[in-house]
Protein backbone atom coordinates (compact mmCIF):
# COMPACT_ATOMS: atom_id res chain seq x y z
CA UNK A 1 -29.50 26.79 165.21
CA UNK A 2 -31.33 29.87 163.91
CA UNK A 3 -29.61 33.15 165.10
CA UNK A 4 -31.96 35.78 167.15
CA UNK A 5 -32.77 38.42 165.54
CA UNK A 6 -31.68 40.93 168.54
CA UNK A 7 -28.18 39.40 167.95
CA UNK A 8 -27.85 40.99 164.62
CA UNK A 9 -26.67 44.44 163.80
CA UNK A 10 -27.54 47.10 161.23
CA UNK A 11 -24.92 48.98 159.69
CA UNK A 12 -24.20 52.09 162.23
CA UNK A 13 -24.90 55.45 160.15
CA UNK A 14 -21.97 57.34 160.16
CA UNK A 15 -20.97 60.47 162.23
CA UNK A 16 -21.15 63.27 160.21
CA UNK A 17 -20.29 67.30 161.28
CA UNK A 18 -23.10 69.65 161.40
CA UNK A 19 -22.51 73.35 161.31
CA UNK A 20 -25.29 75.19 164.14
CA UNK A 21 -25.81 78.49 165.25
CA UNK A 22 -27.64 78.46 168.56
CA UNK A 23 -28.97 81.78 170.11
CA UNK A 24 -29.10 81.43 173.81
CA UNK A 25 -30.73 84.26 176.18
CA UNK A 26 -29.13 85.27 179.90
CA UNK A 27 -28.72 82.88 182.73
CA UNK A 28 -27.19 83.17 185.84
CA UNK A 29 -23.61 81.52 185.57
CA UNK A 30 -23.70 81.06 181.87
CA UNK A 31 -20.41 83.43 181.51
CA UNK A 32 -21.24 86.32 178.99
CA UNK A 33 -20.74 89.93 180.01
CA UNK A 34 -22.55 91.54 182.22
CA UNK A 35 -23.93 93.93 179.91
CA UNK A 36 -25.03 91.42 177.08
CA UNK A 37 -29.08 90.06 176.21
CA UNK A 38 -27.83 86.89 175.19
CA UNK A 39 -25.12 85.85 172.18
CA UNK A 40 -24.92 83.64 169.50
CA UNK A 41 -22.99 80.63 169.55
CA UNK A 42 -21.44 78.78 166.38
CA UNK A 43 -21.11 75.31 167.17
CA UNK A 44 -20.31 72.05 165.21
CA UNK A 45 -21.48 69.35 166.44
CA UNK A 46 -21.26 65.58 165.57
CA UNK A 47 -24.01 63.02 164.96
CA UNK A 48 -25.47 60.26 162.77
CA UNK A 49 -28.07 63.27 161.43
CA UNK A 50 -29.06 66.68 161.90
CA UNK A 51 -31.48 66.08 164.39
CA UNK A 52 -29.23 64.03 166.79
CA UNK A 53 -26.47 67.06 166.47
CA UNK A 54 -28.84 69.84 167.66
CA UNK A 55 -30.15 67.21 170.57
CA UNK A 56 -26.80 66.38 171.71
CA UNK A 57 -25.90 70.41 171.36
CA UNK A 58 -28.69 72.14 173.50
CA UNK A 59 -27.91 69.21 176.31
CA UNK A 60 -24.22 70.20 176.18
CA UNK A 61 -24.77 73.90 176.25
CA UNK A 62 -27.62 73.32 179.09
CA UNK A 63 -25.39 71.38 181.10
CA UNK A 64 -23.10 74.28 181.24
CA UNK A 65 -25.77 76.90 182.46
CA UNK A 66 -26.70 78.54 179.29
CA UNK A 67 -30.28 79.19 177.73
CA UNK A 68 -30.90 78.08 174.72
CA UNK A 69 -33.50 79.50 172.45
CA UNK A 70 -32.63 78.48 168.96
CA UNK A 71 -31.23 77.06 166.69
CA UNK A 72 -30.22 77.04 162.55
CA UNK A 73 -28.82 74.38 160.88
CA UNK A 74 -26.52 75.21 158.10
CA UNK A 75 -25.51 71.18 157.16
CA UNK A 76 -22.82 69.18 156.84
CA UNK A 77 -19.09 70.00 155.25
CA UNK A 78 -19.99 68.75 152.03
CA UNK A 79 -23.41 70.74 152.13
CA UNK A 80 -22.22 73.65 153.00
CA UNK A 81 -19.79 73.71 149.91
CA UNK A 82 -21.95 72.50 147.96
CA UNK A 83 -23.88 75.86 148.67
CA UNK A 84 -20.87 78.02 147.97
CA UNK A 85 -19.67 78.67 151.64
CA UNK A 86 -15.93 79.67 152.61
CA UNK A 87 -14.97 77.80 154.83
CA UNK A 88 -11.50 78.19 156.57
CA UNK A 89 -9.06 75.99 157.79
CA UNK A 90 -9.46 76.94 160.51
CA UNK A 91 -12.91 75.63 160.25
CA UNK A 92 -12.14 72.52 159.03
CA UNK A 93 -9.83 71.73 161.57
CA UNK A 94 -12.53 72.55 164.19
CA UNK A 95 -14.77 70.30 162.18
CA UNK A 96 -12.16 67.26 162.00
CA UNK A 97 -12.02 67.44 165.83
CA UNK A 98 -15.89 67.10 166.65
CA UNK A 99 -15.87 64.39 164.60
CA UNK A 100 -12.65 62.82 165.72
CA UNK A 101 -13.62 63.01 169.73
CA UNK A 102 -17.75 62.88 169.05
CA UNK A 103 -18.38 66.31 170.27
CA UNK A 104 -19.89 69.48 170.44
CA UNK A 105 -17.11 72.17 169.81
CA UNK A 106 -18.19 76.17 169.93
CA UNK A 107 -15.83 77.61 167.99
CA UNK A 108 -17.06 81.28 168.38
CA UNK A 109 -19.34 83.43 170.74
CA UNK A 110 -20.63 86.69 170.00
CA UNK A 111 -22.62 88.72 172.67
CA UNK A 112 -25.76 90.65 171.94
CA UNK A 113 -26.28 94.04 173.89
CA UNK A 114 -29.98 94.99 173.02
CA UNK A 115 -28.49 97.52 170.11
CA UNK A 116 -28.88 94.57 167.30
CA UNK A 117 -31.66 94.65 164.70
CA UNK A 118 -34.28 92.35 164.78
């Protein structure tokens, strides 16, 4: 008997780490200071590609009342050396764990108070 082809698989792409900066703006609830525009959060976030990272990132960061406006993608581990970043262990470590749990981690937050350059 000839197998269905619904009952076969593809190969799964693999989860890969994906280094994002997303700007969010103000929100009631979303937990900056009172005094801030908005911040910049840098976030790594797993997925099969880029795309999927950034998706499952601005869902996450919705879900938890914030606003976001945009975001940069600065790649993978291996891109990012590959382009001559530092990157710390710190960083790595941060990295290992997205990937390890499939998540979205923010490792760091920095406010904006109106005074920043455009």
């Amino acid at each position: 008997m000839a197998q269905a082809k619904s009952d076969r698989k593809s190969p799964k792409k693999p989860q890969q780490v994906y280094t994002l900066l997303v700007e969010i703006g103000r929100k009631a609830g979303d937990g900056l200071p009172e005094d801030a525009t908005g911040a910049a959060l840098m976030c790594f976030a797993s997925g099969v590609d880029e795309a999927e990272a950034v998706r499952e990132t601005v869902a996450l960061l919705k879900q938890a009342d914030t606003a976001p406006l945009d975001v940069t993608g600065y790649g993978t581990l291996a891109e990012r050396q590959a382009e001559g970043h530092e990157i710390s262990g710190e960083e790595r470590a941060l990295m290992q764990r997205a990937l390890d749990e499939n998540a979205v981690i923010v490792a760091h937050v920095t406010p904006f108070f109106g005074d920043e350059e455009a």
